[in-house]
C-alpha atoms as a PDB file:
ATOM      1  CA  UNK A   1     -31.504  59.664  52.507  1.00  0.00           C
ATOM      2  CA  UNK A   2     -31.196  57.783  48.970  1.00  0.00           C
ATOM      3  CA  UNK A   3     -34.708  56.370  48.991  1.00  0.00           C
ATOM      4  CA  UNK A   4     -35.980  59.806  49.678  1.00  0.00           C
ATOM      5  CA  UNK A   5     -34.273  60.835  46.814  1.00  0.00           C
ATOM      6  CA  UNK A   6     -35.438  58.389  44.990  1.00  0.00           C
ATOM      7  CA  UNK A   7     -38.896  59.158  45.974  1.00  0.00           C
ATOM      8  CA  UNK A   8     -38.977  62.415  45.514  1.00  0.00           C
ATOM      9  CA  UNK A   9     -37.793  61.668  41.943  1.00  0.00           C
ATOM     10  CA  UNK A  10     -40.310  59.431  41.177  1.00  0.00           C
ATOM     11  CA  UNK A  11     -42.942  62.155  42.406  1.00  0.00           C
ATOM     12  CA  UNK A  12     -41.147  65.179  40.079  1.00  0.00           C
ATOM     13  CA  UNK A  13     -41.940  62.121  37.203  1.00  0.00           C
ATOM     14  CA  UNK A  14     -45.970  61.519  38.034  1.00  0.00           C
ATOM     15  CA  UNK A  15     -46.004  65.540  38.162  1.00  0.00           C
ATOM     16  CA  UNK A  16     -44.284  66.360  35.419  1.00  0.00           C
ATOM     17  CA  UNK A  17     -46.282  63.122  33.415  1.00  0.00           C
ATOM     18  CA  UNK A  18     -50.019  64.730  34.663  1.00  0.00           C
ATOM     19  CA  UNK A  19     -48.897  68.291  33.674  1.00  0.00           C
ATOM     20  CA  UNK A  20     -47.996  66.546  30.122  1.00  0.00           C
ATOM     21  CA  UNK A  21     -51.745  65.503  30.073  1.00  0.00           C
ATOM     22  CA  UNK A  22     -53.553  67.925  30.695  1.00  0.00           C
ATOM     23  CA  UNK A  23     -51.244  70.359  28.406  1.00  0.00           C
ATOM     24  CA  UNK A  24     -52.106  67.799  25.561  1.00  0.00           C
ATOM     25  CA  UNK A  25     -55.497  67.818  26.626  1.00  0.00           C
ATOM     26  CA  UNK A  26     -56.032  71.323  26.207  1.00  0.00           C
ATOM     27  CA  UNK A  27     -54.003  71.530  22.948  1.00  0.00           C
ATOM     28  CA  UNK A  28     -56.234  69.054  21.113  1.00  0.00           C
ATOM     29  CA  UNK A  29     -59.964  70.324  22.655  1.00  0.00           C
ATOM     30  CA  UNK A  30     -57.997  74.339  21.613  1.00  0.00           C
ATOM     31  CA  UNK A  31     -57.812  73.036  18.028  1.00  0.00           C
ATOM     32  CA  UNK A  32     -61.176  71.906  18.072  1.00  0.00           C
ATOM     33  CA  UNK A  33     -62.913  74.740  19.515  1.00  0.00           C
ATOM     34  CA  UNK A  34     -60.300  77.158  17.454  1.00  0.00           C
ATOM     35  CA  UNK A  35     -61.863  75.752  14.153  1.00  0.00           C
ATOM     36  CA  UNK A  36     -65.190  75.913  15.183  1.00  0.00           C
ATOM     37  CA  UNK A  37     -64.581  79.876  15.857  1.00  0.00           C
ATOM     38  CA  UNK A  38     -63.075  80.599  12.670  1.00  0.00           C
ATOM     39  CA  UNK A  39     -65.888  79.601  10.757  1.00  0.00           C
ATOM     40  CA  UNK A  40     -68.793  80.918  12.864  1.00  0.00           C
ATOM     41  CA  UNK A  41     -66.767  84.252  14.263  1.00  0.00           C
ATOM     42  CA  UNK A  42     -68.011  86.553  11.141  1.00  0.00           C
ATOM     43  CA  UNK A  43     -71.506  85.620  12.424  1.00  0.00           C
ATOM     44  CA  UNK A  44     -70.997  85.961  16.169  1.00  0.00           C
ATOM     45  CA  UNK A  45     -68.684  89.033  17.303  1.00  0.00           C
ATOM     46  CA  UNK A  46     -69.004  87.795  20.568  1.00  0.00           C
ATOM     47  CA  UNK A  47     -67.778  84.524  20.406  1.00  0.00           C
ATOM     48  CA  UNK A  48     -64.506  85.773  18.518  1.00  0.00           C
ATOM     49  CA  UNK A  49     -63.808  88.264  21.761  1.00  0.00           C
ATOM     50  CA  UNK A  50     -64.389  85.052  24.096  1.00  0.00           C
ATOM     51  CA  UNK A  51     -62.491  82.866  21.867  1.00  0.00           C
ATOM     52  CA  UNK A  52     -59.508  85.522  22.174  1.00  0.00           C
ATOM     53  CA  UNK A  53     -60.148  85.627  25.862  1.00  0.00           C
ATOM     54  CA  UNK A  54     -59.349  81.785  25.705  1.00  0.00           C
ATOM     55  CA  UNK A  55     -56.026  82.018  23.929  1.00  0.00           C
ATOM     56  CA  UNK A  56     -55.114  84.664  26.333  1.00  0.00           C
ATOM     57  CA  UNK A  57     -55.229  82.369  29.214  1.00  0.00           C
ATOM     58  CA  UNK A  58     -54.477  79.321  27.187  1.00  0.00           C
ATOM     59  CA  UNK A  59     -50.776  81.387  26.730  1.00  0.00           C
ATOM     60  CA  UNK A  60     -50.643  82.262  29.805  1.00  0.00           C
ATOM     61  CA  UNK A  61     -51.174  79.065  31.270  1.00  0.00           C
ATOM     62  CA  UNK A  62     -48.440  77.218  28.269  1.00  0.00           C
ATOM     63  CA  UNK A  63     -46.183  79.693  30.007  1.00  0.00           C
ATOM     64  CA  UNK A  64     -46.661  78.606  33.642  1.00  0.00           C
ATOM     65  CA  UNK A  65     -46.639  75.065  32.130  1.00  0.00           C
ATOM     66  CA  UNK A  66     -43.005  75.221  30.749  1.00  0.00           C
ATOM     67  CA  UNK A  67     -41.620  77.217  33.698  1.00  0.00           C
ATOM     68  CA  UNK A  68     -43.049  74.918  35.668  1.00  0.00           C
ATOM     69  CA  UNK A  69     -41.435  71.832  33.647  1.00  0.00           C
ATOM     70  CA  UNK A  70     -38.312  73.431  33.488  1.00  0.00           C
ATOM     71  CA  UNK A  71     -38.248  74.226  37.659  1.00  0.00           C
ATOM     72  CA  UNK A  72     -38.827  70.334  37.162  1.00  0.00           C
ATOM     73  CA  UNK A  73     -36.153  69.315  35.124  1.00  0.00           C
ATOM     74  CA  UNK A  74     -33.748  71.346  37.448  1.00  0.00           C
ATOM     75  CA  UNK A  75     -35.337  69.516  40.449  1.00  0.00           C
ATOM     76  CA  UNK A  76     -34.661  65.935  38.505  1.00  0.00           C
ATOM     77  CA  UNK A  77     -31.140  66.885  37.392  1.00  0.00           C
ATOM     78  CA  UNK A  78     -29.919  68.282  41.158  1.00  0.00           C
ATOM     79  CA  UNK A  79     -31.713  64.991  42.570  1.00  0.00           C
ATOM     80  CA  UNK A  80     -29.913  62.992  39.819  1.00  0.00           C
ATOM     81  CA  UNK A  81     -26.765  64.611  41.175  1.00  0.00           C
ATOM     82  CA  UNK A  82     -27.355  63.798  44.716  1.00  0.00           C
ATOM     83  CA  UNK A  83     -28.235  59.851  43.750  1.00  0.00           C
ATOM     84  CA  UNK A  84     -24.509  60.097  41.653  1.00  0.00           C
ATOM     85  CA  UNK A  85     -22.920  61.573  45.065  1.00  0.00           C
ATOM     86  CA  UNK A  86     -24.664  59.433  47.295  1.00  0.00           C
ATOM     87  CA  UNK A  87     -23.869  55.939  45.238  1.00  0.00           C
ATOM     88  CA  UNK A  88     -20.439  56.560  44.429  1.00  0.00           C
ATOM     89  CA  UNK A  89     -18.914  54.458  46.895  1.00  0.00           C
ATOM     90  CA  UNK A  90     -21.319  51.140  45.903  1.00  0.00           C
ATOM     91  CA  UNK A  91     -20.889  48.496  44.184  1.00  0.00           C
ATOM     92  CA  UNK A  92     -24.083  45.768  43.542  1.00  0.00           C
ATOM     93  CA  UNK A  93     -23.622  41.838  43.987  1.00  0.00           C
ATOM     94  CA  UNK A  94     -25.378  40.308  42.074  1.00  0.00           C
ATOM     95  CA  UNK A  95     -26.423  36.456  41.978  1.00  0.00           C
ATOM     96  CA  UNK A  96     -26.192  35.248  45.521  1.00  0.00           C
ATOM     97  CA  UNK A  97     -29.334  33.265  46.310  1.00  0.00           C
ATOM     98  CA  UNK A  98     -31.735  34.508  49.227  1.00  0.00           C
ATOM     99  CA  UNK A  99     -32.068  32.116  51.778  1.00  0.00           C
ATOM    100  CA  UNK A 100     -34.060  32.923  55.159  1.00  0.00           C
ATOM    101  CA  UNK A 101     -32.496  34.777  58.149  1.00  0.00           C
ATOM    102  CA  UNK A 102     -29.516  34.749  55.736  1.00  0.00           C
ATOM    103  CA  UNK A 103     -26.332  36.722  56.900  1.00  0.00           C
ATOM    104  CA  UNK A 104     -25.683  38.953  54.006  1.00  0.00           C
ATOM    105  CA  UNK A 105     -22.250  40.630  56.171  1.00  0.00           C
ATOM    106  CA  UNK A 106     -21.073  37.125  56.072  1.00  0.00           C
ATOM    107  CA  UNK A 107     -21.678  36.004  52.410  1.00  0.00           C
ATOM    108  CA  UNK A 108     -20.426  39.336  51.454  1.00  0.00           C
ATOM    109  CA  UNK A 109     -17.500  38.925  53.145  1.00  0.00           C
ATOM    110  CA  UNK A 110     -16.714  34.964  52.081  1.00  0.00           C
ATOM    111  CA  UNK A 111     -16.788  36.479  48.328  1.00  0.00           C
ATOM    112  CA  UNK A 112     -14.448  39.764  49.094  1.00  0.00           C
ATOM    113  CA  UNK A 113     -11.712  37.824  51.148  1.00  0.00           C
ATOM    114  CA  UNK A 114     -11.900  34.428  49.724  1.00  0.00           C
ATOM    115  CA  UNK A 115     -13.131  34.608  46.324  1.00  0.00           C
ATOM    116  CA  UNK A 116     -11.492  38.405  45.260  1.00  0.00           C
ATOM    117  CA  UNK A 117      -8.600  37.931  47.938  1.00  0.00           C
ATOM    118  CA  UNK A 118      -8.951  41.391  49.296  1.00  0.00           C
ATOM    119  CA  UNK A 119      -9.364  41.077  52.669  1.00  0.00           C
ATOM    120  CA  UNK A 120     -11.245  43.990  54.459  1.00  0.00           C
ATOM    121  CA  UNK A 121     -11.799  44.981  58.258  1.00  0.00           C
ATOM    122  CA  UNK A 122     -14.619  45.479  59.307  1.00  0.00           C
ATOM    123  CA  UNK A 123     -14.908  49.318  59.385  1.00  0.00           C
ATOM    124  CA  UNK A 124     -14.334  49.573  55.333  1.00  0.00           C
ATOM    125  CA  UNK A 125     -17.481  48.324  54.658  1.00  0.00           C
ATOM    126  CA  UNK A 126     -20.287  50.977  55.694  1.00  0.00           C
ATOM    127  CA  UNK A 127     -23.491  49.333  54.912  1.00  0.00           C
ATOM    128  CA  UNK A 128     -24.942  46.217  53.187  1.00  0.00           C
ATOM    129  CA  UNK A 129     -28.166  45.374  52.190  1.00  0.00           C
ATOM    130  CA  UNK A 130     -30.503  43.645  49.706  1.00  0.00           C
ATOM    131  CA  UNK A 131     -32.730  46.196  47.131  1.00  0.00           C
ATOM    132  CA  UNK A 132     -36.021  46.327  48.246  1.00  0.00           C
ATOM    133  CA  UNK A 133     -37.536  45.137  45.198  1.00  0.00           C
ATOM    134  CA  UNK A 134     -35.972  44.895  41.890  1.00  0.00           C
ATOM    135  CA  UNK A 135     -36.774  42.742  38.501  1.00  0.00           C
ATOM    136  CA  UNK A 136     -33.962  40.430  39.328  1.00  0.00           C
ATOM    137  CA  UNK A 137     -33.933  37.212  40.941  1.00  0.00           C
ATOM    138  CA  UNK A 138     -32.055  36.690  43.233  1.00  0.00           C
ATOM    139  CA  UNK A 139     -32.239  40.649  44.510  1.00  0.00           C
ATOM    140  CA  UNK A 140     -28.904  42.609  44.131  1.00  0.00           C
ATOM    141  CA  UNK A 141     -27.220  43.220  47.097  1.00  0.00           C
ATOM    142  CA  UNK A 142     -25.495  46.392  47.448  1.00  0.00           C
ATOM    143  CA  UNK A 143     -22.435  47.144  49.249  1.00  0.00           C
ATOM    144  CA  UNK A 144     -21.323  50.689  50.229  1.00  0.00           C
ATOM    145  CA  UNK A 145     -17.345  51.022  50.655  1.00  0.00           C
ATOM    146  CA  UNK A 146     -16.092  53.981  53.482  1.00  0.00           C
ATOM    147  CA  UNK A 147     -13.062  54.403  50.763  1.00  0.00           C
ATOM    148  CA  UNK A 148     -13.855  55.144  47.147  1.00  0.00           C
ATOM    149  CA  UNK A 149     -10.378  52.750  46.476  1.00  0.00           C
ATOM    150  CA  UNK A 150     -11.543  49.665  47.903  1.00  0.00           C
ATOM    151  CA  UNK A 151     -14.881  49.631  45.685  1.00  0.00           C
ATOM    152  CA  UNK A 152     -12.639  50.408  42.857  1.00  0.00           C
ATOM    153  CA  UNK A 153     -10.465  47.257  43.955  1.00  0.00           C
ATOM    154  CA  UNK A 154     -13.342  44.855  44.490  1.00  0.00           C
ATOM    155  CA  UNK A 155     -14.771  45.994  40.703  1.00  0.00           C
ATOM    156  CA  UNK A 156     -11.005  45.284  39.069  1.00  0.00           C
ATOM    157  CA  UNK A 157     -10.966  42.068  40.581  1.00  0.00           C
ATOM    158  CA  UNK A 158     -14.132  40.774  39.874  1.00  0.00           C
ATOM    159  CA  UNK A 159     -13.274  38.647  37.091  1.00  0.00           C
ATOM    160  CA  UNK A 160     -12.480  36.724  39.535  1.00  0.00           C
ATOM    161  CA  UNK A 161     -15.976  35.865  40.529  1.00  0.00           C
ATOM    162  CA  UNK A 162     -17.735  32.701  39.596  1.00  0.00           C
ATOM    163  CA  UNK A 163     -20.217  32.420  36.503  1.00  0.00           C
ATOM    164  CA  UNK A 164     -23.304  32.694  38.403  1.00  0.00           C
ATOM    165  CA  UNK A 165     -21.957  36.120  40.361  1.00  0.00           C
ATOM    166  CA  UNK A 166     -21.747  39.207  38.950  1.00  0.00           C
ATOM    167  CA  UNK A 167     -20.503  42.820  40.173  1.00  0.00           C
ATOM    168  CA  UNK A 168     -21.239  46.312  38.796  1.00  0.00           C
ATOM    169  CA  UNK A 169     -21.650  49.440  39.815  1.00  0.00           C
ATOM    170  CA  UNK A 170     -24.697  51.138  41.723  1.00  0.00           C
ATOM    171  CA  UNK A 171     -25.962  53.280  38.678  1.00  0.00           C
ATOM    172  CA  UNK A 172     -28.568  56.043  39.507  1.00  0.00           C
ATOM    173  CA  UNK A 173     -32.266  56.177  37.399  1.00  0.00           C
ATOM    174  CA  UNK A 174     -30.084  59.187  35.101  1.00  0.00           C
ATOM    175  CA  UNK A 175     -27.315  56.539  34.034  1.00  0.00           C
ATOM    176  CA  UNK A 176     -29.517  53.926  33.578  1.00  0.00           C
ATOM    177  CA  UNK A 177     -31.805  55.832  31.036  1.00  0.00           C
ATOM    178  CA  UNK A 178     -28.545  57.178  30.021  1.00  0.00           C
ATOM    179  CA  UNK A 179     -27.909  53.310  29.262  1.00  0.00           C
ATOM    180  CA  UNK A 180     -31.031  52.854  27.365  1.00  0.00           C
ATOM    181  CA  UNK A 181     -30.875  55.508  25.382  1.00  0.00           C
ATOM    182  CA  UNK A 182     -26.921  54.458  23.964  1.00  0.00           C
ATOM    183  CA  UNK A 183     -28.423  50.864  23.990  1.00  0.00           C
ATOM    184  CA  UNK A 184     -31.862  51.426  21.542  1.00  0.00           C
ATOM    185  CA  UNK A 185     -29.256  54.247  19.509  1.00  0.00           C
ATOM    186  CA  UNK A 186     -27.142  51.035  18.884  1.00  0.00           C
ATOM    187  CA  UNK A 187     -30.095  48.448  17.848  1.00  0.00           C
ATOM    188  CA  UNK A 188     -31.331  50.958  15.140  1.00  0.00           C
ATOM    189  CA  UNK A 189     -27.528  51.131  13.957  1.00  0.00           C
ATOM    190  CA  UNK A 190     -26.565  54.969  15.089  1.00  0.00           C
ATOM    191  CA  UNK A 191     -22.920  55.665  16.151  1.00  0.00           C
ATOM    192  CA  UNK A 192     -22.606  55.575  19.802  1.00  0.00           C
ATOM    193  CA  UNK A 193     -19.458  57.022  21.897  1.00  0.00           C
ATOM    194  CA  UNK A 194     -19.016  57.859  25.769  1.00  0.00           C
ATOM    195  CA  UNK A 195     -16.575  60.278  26.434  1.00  0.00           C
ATOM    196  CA  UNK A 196     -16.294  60.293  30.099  1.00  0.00           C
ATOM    197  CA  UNK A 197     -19.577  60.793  31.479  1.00  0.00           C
ATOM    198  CA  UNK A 198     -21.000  62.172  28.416  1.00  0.00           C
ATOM    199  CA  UNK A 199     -23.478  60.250  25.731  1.00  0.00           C
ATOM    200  CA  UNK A 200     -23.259  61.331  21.906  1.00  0.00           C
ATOM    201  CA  UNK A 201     -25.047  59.800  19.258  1.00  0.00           C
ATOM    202  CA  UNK A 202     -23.782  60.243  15.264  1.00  0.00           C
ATOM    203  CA  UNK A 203     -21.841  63.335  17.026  1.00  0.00           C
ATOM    204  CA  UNK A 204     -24.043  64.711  19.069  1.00  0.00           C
ATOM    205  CA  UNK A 205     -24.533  65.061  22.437  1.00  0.00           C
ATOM    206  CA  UNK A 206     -27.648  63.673  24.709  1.00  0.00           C
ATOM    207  CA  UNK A 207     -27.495  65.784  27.342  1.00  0.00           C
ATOM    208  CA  UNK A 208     -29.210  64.985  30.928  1.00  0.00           C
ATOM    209  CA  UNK A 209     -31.643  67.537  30.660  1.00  0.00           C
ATOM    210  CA  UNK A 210     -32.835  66.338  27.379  1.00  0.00           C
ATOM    211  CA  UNK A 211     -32.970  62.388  28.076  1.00  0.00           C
ATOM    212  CA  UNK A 212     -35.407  63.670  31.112  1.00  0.00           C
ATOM    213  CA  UNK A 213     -37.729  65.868  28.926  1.00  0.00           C
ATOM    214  CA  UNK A 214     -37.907  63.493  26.131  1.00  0.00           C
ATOM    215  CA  UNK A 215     -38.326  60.113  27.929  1.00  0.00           C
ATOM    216  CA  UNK A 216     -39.210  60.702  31.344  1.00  0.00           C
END
């Protein structure tokens, strides 16, 4: 279910990112052509009625652009939502080397109960598995919890966990560019606060729908 979110996502994105194209396409060849009107329309009566025609449909199609974009946005925003719901009960492990035929339940478990000293049956942990691909090396491996308080137990005691392991939690694509954006705000010295779930920057807030429009 979570990679077809996930998909489906990252197809909204490669829409939304063509639609962007061609919009700025037509906005720079309109320009051109719109100039080249002006100053031969008092000669040509005809070409000023077909250069109205053009803006006609140019407006009309700027309006099916941005409903489209916004139908879009709504579409990234519930799918964001879903991802949130869906990962909630993950954590990620990260640092444990890959080795072949490796046992993942095993390791996973010889780090909760030994390392973090919270033992767990075998029925509170749903599902384990490496990411697919990712930039790190060794992969993450994420663990999904059936009970929101044990992942919040593991994360509390994870100070616990050697130098070369690391836990977080599972963000979704929204919190991480939610992450980026408070990160680069930071670098070029702005005032950065989280209250909650919410992201403001110098006092005001970056809400989800505007991170997606402006730097999907």
């Amino acid at each position: 279910m979570l990679r077809n979110v996930k998909n489906n996502g990252g197809i909204h994105a490669i829409f939304l990112f063509f639609l962007l194209i061609v919009v700025g396409f037509l906005c720079f060849y309109s320009a051109k052509i719109d100039l080249q009107i002006k100053t031969t329309s008092g000669k040509s009566p005809g070409l000023a009625e077909m250069h109205q025609l053009f803006e006609t449909d140019y407006t009309k199609f700027n309006s099916r652009f941005n409903k489209s974009k916004n139908e879009l946005l709504a579409q990234n925003l519930l799918l964001s939502n879903l991802e949130e719901h869906v990962k909630r009960v993950n954590v990620r492990l990260h640092g444990v080397v890959e080795t072949p035929n490796e046992d993942i339940h095993q390791v996973v478990g010889i780090i909760f109960n030994d390392t973090l000293q919270y033992p767990l049956n075998s029925d509170a942990i749903d599902h384990i598995t490496r990411l697919e691909t990712s930039p790190e090396s060794p992969r993450p491996i994420v663990v999904t919890f059936a009970l929101w308080r044990d992942r919040k137990e593991i994360l509390q005691r994870s100070r616990l966990l050697p130098a070369h392991l690391q836990l977080s939690e599972d963000y979704t694509e929204m919190q991480e560019l939610m992450q980026e954006i408070s990160t680069k705000a930071k670098t070029a010295g702005k005032t950065v606060q989280w209250k909650r779930k919410k992201l403001f920057i110098d006092g005001v807030e970056i809400k989800p729908e505007a991170a997606l429009s402006d730097y999907s």
